[in-house]
N, C-alpha and C. Protein backbone atom coordinates (compact mmCIF):
# COMPACT_ATOMS: atom_id res chain seq x y z
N UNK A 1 78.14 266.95 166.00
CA UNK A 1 78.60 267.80 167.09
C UNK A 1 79.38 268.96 166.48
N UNK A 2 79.52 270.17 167.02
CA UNK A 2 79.89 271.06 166.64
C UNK A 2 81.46 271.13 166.92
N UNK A 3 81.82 271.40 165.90
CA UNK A 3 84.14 271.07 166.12
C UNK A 3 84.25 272.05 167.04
N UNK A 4 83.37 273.37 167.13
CA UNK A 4 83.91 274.28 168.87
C UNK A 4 84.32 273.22 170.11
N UNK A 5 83.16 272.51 169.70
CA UNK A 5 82.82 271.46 171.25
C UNK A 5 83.61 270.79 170.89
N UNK A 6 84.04 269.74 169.75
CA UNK A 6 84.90 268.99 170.15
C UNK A 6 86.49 269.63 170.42
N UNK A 7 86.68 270.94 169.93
CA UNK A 7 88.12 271.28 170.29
C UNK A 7 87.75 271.46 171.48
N UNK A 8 87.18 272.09 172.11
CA UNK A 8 87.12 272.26 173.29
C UNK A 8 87.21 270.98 174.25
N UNK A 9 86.84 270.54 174.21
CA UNK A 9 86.09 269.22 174.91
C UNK A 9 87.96 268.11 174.40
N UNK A 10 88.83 268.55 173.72
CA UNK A 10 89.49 267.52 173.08
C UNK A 10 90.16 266.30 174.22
N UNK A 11 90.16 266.71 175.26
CA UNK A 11 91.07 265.98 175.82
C UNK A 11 89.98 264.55 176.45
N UNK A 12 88.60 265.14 176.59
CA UNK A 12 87.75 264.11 176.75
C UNK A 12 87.41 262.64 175.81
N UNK A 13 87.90 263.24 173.95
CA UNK A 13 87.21 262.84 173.33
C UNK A 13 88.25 262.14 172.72
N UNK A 14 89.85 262.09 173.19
CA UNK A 14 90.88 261.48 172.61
C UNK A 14 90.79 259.88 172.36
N UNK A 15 90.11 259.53 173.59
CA UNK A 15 90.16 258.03 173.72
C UNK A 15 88.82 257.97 173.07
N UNK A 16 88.33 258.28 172.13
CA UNK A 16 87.34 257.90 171.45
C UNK A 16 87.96 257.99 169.64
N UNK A 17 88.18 259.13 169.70
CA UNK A 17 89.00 258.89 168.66
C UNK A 17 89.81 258.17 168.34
N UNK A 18 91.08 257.38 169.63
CA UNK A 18 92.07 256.49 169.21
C UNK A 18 91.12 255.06 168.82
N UNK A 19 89.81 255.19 169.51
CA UNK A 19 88.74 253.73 169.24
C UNK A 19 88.48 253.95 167.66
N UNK A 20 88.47 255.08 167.18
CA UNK A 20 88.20 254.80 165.52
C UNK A 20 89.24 255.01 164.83
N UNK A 21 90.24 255.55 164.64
CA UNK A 21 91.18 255.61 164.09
C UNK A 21 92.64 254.55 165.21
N UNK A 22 92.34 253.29 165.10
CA UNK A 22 93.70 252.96 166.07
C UNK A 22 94.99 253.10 165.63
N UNK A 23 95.13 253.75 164.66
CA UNK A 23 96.30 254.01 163.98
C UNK A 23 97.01 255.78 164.03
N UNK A 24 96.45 256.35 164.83
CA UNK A 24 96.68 257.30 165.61
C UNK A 24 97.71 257.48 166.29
N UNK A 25 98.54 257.81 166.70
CA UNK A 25 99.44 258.06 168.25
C UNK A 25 98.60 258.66 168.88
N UNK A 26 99.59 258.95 170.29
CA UNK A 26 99.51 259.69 171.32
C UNK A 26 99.77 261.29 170.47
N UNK A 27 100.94 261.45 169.77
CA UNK A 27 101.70 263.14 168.98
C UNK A 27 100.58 263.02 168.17
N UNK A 28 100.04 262.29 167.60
CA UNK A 28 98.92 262.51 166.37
C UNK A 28 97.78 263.98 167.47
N UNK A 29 97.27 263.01 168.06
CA UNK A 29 96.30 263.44 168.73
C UNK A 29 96.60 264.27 169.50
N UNK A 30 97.49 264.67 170.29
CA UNK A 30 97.88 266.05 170.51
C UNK A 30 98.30 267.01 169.85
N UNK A 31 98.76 266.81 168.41
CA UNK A 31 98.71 267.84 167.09
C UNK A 31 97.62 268.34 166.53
N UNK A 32 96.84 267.48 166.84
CA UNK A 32 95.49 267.87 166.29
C UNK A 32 94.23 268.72 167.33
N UNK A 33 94.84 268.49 168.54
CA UNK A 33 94.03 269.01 169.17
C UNK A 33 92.59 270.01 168.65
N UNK A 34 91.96 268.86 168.88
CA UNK A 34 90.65 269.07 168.00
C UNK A 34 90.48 269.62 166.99
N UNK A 35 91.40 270.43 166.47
CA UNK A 35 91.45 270.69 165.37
C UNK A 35 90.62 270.20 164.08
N UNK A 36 89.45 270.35 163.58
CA UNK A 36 88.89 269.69 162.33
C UNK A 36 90.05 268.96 161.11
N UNK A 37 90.59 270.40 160.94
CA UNK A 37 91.47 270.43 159.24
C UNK A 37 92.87 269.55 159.90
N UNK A 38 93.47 269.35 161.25
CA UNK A 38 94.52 268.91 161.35
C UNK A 38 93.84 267.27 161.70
N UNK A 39 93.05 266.70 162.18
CA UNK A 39 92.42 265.86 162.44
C UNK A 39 92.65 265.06 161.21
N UNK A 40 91.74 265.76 159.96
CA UNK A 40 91.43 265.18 158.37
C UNK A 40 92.69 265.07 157.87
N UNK A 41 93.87 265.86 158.27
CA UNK A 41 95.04 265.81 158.07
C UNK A 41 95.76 264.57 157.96
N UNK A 42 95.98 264.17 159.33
CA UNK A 42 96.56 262.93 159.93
C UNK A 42 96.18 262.04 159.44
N UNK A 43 94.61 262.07 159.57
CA UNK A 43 93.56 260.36 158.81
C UNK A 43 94.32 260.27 157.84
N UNK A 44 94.39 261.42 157.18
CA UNK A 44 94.95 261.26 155.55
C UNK A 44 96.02 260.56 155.34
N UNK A 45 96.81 260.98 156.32
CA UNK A 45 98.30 260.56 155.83
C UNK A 45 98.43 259.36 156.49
N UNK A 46 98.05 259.15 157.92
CA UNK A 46 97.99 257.74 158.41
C UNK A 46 97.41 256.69 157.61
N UNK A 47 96.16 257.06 156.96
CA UNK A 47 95.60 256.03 156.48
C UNK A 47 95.89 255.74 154.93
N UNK A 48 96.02 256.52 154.46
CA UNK A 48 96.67 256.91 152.85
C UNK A 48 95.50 256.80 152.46
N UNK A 49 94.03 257.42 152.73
CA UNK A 49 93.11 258.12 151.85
C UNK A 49 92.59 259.14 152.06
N UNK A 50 91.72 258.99 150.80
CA UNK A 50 91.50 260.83 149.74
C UNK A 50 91.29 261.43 150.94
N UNK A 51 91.21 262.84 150.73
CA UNK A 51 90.87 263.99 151.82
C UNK A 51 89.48 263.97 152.20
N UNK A 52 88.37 263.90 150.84
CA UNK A 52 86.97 263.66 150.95
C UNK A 52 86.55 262.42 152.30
N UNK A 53 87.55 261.44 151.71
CA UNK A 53 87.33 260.24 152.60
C UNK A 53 87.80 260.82 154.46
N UNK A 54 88.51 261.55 154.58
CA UNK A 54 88.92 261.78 155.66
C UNK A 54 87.91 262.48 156.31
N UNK A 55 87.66 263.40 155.71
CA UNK A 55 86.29 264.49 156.39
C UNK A 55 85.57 263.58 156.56
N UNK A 56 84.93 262.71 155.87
CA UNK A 56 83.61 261.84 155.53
C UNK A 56 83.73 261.22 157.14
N UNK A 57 84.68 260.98 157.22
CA UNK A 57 84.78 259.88 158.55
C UNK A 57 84.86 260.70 159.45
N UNK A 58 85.48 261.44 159.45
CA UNK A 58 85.91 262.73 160.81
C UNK A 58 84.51 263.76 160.95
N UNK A 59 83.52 263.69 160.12
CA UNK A 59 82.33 264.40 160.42
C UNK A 59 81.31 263.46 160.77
N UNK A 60 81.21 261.99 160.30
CA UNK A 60 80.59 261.04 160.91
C UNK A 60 81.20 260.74 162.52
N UNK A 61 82.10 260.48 162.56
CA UNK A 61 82.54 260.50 164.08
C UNK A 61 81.93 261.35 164.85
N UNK A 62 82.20 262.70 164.52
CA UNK A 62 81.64 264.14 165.27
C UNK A 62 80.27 263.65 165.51
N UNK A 63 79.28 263.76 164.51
CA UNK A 63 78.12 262.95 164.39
C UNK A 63 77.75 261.97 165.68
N UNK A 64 78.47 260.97 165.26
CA UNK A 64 78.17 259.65 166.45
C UNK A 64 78.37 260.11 168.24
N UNK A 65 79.50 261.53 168.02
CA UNK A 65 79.67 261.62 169.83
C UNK A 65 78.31 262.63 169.63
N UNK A 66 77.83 263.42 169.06
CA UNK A 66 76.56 264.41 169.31
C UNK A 66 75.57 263.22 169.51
N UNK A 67 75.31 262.15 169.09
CA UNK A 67 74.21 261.02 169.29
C UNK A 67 74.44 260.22 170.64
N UNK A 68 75.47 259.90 170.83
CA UNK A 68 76.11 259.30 172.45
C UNK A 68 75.72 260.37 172.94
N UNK A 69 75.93 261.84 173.03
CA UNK A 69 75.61 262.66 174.09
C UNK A 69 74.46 262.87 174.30
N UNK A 70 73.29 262.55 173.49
CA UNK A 70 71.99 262.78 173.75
C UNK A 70 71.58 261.54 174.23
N UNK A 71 72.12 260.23 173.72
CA UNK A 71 71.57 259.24 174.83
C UNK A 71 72.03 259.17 176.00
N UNK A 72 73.30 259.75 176.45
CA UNK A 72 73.64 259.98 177.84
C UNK A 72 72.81 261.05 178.76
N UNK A 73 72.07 262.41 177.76
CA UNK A 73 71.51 263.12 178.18
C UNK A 73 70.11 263.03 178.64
N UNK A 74 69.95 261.56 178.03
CA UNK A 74 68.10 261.16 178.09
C UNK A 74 68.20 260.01 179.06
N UNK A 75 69.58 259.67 179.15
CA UNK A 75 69.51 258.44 180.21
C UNK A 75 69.28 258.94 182.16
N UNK A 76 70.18 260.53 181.86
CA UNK A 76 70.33 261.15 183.42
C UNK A 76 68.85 261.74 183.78
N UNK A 77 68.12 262.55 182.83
CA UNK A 77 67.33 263.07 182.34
C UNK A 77 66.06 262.07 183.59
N UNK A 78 66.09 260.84 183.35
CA UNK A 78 65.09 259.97 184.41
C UNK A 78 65.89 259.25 185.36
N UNK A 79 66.91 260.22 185.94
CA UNK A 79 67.37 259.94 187.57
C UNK A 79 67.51 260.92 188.22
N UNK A 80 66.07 260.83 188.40
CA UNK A 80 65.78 262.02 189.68
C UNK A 80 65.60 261.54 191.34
């Protein structure tokens, strides 16, 4: 998924994020407001790994909601 959409979109996508990172706050996730680089930030320091490792996960995440949105999009798609 594209980080426009998820900053944009952030307030939708919070409670998805606290599902992968549960070590998050509430201030985490409103600091970061979608933010990519403040996102990889936090992982970092919350989790105490590498930066590589942080992106790695924070662009797979992005990833996984662009794949949920297309099966949500193919599910409405045949309710006509």
């Amino acid at each position: 998924m594209n980080w426009d959409r998820v900053e944009g979109n952030w307030k939708q996508f919070t409670g998805q994020a606290r599902q992968q990172w549960g070590k998050l706050t509430d201030n985490d996730l409103q600091k970061a407001a979608g933010r990519r680089d403040q996102l990889v930030g936090i992982i970092q320091e919350r989790y105490g790994i590498a930066k590589d490792e942080a992106e790695r996960q924070a662009n797979d995440w992005a990833d996984a909601l662009k794949e949920e949105e297309k099966v949500e999009k193919s599910g409405r798609a045949g309710n006509f």
